[in-house]
Protein backbone atom coordinates (compact mmCIF):
# COMPACT_ATOMS: atom_id res chain seq x y z
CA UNK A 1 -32.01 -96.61 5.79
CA UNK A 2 -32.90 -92.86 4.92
CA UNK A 3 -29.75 -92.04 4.75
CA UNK A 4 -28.98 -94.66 1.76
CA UNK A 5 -32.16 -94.23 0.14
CA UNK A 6 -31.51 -90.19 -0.42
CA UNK A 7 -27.64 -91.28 -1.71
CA UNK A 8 -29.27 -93.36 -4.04
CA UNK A 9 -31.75 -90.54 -5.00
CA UNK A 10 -29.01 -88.46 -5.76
CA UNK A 11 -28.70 -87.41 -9.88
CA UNK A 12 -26.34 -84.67 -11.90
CA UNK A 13 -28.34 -82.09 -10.46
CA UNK A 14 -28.25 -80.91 -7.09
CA UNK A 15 -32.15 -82.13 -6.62
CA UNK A 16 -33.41 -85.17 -7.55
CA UNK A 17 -36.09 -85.55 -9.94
CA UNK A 18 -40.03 -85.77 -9.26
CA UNK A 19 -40.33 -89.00 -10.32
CA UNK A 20 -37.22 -90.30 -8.34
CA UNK A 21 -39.02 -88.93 -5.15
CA UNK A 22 -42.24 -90.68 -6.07
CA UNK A 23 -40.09 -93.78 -6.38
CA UNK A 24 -39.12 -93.47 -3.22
CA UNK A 25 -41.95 -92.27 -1.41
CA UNK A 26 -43.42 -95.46 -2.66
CA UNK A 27 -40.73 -97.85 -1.28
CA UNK A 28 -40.65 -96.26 2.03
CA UNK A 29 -43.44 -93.29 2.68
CA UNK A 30 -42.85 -89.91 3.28
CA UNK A 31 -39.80 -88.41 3.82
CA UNK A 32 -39.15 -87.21 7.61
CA UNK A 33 -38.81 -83.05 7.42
CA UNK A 34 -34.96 -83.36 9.33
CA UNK A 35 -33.95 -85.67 6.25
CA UNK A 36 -35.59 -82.77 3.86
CA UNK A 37 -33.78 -80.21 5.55
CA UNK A 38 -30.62 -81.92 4.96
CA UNK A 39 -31.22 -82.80 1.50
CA UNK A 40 -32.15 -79.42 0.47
CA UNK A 41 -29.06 -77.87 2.48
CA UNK A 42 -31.37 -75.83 4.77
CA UNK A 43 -29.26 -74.48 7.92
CA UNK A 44 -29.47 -72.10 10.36
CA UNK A 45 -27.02 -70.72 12.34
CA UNK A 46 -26.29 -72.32 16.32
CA UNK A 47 -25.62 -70.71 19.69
CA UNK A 48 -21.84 -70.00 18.84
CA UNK A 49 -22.58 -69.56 15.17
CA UNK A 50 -22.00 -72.66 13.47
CA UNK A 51 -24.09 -73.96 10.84
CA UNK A 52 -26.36 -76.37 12.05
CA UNK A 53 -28.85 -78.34 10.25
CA UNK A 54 -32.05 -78.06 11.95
CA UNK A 55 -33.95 -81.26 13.32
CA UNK A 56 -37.90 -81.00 12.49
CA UNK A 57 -40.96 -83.18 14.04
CA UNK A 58 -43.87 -82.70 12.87
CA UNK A 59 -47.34 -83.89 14.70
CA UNK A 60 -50.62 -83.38 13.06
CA UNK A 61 -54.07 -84.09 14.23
CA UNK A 62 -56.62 -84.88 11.27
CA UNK A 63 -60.05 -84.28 11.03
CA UNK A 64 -60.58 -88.18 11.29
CA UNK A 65 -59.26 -88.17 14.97
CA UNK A 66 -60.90 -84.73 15.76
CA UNK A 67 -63.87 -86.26 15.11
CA UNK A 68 -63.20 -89.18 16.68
CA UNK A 69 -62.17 -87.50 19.88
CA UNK A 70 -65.31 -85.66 19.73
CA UNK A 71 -67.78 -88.96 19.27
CA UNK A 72 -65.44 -90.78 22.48
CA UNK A 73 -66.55 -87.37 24.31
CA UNK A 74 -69.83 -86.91 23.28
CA UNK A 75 -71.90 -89.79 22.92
CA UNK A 76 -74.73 -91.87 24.96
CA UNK A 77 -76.04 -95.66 24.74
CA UNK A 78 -78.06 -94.59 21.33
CA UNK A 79 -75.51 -92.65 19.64
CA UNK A 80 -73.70 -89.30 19.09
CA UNK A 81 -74.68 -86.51 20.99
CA UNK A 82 -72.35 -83.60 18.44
CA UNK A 83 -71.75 -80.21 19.98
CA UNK A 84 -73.16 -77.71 17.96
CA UNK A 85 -70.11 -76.53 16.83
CA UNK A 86 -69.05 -79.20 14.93
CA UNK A 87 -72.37 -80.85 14.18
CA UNK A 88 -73.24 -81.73 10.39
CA UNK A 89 -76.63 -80.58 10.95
CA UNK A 90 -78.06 -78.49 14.15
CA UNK A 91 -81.64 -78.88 14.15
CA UNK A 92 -83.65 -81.95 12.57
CA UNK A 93 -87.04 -81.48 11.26
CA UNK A 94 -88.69 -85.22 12.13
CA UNK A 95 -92.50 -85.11 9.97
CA UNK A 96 -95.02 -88.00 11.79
CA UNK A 97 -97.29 -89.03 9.42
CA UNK A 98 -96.23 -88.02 5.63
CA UNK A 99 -99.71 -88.62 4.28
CA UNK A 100 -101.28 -85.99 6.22
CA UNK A 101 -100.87 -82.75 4.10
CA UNK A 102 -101.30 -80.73 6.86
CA UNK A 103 -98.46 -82.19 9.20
CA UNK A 104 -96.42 -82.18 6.09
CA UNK A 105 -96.85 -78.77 5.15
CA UNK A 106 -96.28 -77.32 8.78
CA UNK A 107 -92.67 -79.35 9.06
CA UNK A 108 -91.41 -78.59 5.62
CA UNK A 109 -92.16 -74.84 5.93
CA UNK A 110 -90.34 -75.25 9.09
CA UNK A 111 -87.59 -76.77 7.18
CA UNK A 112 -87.62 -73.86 4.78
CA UNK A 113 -87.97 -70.79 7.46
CA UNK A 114 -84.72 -71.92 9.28
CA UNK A 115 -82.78 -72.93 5.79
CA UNK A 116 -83.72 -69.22 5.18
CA UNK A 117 -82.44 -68.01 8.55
CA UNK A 118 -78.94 -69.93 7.52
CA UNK A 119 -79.08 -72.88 9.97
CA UNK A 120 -77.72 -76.27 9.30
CA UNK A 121 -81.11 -78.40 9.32
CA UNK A 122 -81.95 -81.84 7.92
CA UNK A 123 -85.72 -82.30 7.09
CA UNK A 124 -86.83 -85.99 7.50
CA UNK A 125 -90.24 -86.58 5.73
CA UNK A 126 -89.20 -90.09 4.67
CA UNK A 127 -91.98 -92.49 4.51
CA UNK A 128 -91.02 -94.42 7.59
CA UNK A 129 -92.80 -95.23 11.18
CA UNK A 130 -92.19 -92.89 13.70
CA UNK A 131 -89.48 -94.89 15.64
CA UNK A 132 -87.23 -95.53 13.23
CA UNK A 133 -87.08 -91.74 12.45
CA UNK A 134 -86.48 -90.80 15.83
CA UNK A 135 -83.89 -93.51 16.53
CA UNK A 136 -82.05 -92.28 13.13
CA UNK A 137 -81.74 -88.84 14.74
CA UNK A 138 -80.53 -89.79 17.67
CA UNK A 139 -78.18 -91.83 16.19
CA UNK A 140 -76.98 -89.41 13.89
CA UNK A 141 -76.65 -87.29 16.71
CA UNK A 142 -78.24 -83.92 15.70
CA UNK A 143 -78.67 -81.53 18.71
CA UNK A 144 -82.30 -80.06 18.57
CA UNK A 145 -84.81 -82.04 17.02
CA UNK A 146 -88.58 -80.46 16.20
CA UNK A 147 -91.23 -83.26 15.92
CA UNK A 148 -94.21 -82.16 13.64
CA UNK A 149 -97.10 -84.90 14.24
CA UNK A 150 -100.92 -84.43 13.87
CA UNK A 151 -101.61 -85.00 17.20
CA UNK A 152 -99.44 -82.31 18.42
CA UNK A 153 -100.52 -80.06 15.44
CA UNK A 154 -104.23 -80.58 16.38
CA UNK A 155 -103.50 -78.61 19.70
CA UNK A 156 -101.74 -76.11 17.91
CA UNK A 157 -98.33 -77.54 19.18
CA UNK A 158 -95.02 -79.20 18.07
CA UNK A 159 -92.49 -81.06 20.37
CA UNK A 160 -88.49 -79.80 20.74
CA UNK A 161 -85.99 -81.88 22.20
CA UNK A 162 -82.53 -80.97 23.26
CA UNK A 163 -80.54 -84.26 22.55
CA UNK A 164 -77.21 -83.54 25.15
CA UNK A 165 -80.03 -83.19 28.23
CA UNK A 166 -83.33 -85.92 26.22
CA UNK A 167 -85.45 -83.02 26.90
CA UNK A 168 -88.57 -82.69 25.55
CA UNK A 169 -90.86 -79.56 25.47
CA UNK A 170 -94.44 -79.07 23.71
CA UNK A 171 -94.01 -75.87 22.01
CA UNK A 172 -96.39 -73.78 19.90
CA UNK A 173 -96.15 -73.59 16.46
CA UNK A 174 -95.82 -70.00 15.98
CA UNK A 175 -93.22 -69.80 18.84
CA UNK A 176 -91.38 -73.36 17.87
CA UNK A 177 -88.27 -71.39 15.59
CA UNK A 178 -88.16 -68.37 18.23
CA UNK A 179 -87.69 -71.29 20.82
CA UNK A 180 -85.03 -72.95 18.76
CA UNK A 181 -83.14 -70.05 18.09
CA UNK A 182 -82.82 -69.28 22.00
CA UNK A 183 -82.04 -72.64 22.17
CA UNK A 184 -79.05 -71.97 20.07
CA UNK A 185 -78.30 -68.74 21.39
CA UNK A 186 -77.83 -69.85 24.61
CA UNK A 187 -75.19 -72.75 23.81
CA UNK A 188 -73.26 -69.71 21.70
């Protein structure tokens, strides 16, 4: 079939044009690389010297089934657990309680001290209950989440959890982005 679709795509010239190639590529997709090779007279020369035409393959993986591979690998019964490598976001910022100023104030500095430091972090101070925020994360699949609450904040604490192991620790706040970045160090 090839084979009589690039005789018909032949013209004066010695390459078809542009839009006879489109033409094509619609009727039938794209054009396998030994057919090109042929078509554009590319040789090379054989064991005893000959001119041979080479045969090409050509297998590529995508960023769709990298991904994909990667969610198959890395995943638990409430979503994707990403490796930080490849994870849209590292750290998530989860604030309880938006209309406490305080609690607000503490995650979205938070937010702004490791966007400053050049880590990937998604700040989540939608008005929503608790759960829902923390089953979004988890879902999403960011690796270290840092829960800023008012209960925690009234003893002088916030909570970090390493998604791949569910751990959580009470951290204090002046130590909570120190502890994260060991966090991160240590999977580097």
């Amino acid at each position: 079939m090839w084979s009589s679709l690039v005789a018909g795509l032949r013209t004066t010239s010695a390459y078809p044009s542009a839009a006879a190639l489109r033409q094509a590529r619609r009727r039938v997709g794209p054009e396998p690389l030994s057919l090109l090779f042929d078509r554009l007279k590319g040789c090379m020369l054989g064991p005893e010297g000959e001119r041979v035409v080479p045969i090409l393959g050509s297998y590529g993986i995508g960023v769709e089934w990298a991904l994909a591979s990667n969610v198959e690998t890395h995943h638990y019964d409430k979503g994707i657990i990403w490796p930080v490598a490849v994870a849209p976001f590292v750290v998530s910022v989860v604030v309880l309680g938006t209309s406490d100023e305080a609690v607000s104030e503490a995650g979205v500095t938070m937010y702004r001290q490791l966007r400053s430091e050049r880590v990937d972090v998604l700040l989540d101070d939608r008005d929503e209950r608790p759960g829902v925020k923390l089953c979004d994360v988890e879902l999403i699949g960011i690796p270290y989440r840092i829960t800023v609450g008012a209960r925690g904040l009234a003893g002088g604490t916030v909570e970090v959890t390493t998604q791949a192991t569910r751990e959580t620790q009470s951290v204090p706040v002046a130590e909570a982005l120190e502890h994260v970045h060991k966090l991160l160090t240590a999977v580097a």
